[in-house]
Protein backbone atom coordinates (compact mmCIF):
# COMPACT_ATOMS: atom_id res chain seq x y z
CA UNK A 1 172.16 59.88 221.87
CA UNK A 2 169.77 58.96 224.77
CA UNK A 3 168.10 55.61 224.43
CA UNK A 4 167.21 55.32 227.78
CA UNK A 5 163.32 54.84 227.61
CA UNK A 6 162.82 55.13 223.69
CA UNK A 7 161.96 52.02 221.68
CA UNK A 8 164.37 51.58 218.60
CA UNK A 9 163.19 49.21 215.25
CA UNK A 10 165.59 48.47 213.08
CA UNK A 11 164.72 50.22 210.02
CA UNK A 12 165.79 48.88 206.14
CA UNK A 13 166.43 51.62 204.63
CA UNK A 14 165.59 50.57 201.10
CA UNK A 15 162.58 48.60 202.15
CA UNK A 16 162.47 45.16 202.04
CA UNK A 17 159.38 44.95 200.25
CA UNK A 18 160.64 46.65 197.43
CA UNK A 19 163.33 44.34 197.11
CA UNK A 20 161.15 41.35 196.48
CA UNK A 21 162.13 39.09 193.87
CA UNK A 22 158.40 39.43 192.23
CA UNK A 23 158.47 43.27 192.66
CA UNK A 24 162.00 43.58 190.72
CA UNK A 25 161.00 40.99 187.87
CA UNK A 26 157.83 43.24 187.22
CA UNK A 27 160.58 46.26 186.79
CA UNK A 28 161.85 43.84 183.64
CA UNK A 29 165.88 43.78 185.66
CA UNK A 30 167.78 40.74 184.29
CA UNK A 31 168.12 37.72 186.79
CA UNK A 32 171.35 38.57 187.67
CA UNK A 33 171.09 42.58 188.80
CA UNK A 34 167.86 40.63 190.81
CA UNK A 35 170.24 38.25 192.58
CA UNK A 36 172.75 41.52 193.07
CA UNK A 37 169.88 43.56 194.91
CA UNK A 38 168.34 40.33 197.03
CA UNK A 39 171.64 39.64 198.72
CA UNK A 40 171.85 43.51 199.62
CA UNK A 41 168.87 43.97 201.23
CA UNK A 42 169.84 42.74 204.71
CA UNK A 43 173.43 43.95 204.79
CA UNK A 44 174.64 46.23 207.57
CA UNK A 45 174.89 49.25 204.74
CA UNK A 46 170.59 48.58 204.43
CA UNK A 47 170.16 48.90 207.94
CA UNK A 48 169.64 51.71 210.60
CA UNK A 49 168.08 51.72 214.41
CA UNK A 50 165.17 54.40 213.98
CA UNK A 51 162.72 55.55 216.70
CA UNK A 52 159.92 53.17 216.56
CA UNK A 53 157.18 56.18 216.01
CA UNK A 54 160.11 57.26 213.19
CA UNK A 55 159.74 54.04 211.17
CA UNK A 56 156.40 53.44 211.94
CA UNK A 57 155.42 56.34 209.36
CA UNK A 58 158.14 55.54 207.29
CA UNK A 59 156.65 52.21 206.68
CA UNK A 60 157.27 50.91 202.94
CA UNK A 61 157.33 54.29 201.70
CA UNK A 62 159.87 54.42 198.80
CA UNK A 63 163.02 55.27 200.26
CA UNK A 64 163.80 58.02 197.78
CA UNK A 65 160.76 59.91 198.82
CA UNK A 66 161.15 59.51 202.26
CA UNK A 67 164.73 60.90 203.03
CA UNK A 68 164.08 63.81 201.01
CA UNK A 69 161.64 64.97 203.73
CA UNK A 70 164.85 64.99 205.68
CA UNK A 71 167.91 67.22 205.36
CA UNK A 72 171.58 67.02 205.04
CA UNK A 73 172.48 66.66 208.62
CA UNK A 74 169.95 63.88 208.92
CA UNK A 75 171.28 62.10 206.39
CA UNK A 76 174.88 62.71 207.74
CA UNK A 77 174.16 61.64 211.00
CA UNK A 78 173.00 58.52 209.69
CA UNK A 79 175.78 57.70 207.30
CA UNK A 80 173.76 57.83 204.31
CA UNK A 81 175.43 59.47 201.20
CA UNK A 82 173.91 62.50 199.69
CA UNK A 83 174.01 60.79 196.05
CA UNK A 84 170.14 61.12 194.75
CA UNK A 85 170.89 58.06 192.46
CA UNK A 86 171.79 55.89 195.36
CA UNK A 87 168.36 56.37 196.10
CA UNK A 88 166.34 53.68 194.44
CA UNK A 89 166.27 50.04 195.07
CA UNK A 90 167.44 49.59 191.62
CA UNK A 91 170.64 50.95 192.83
CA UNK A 92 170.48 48.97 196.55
CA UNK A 93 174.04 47.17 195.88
CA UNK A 94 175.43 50.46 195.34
CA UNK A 95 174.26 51.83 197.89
CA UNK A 96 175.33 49.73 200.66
CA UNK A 97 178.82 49.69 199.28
CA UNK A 98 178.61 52.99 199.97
CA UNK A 99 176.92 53.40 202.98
CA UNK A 100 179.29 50.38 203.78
CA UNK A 101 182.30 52.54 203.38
CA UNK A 102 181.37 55.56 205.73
CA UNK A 103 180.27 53.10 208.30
CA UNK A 104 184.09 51.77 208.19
CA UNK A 105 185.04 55.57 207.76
CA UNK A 106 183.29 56.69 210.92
CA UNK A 107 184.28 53.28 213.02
CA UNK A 108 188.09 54.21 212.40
CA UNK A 109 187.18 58.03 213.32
CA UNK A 110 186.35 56.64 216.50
CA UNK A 111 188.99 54.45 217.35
CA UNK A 112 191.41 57.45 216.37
CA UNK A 113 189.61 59.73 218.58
CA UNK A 114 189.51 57.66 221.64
CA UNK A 115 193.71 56.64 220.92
CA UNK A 116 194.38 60.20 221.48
């Protein structure tokens, strides 16, 4: 990747602002799937560098409708699983265990590849 001269933000993927205590209480969740999805919303597994143009647009657009303007090798490249009901911010926890785990997959690639 060439980041010389490109201006990065970093990106939550499930936005933020859909995470908001108020926004989940008026979805009726019990307090504590509420506290589950709060304390997942700045993790590593919610977070990605995107070009700033890139995540300008994306904005607070509900994640599930944005990445499926994107395709599979999109969403490989940035270690998001292809599992539609990971989607949702209803589902955030989940989905940075997830995203959690090929981050740790694709570290330990690395370090394999560069022992040989």
């Amino acid at each position: 990747m060439d980041w010389n001269g490109s201006d990065y933000h970093v990106d939550h993927i499930i936005p933020r602002s859909r995470a908001e205590r108020r926004v989940l209480m008026g979805m009726g969740l019990p307090e504590h799937r509420i506290k589950e999805i709060t304390a997942a919303v700045d993790r590593l597994g919610n977070l990605q560098l995107l070009p700033s143009q890139e995540n300008l647009e994306k904005n607070d657009l509900p994640f599930e409708a944005w990445i499926t303007s994107r395709n599979v090798a999109y969403r490989e490249q940035h270690l998001i699983d292809d599992t539609p009901d990971l989607w949702t911010v209803t589902a955030l926890p989940e989905f940075v265990r997830h995203r959690d785990r090929l981050i740790r997959q694709k570290l330990l690639s690395l370090t394999v590849q560069e022992a040989a």
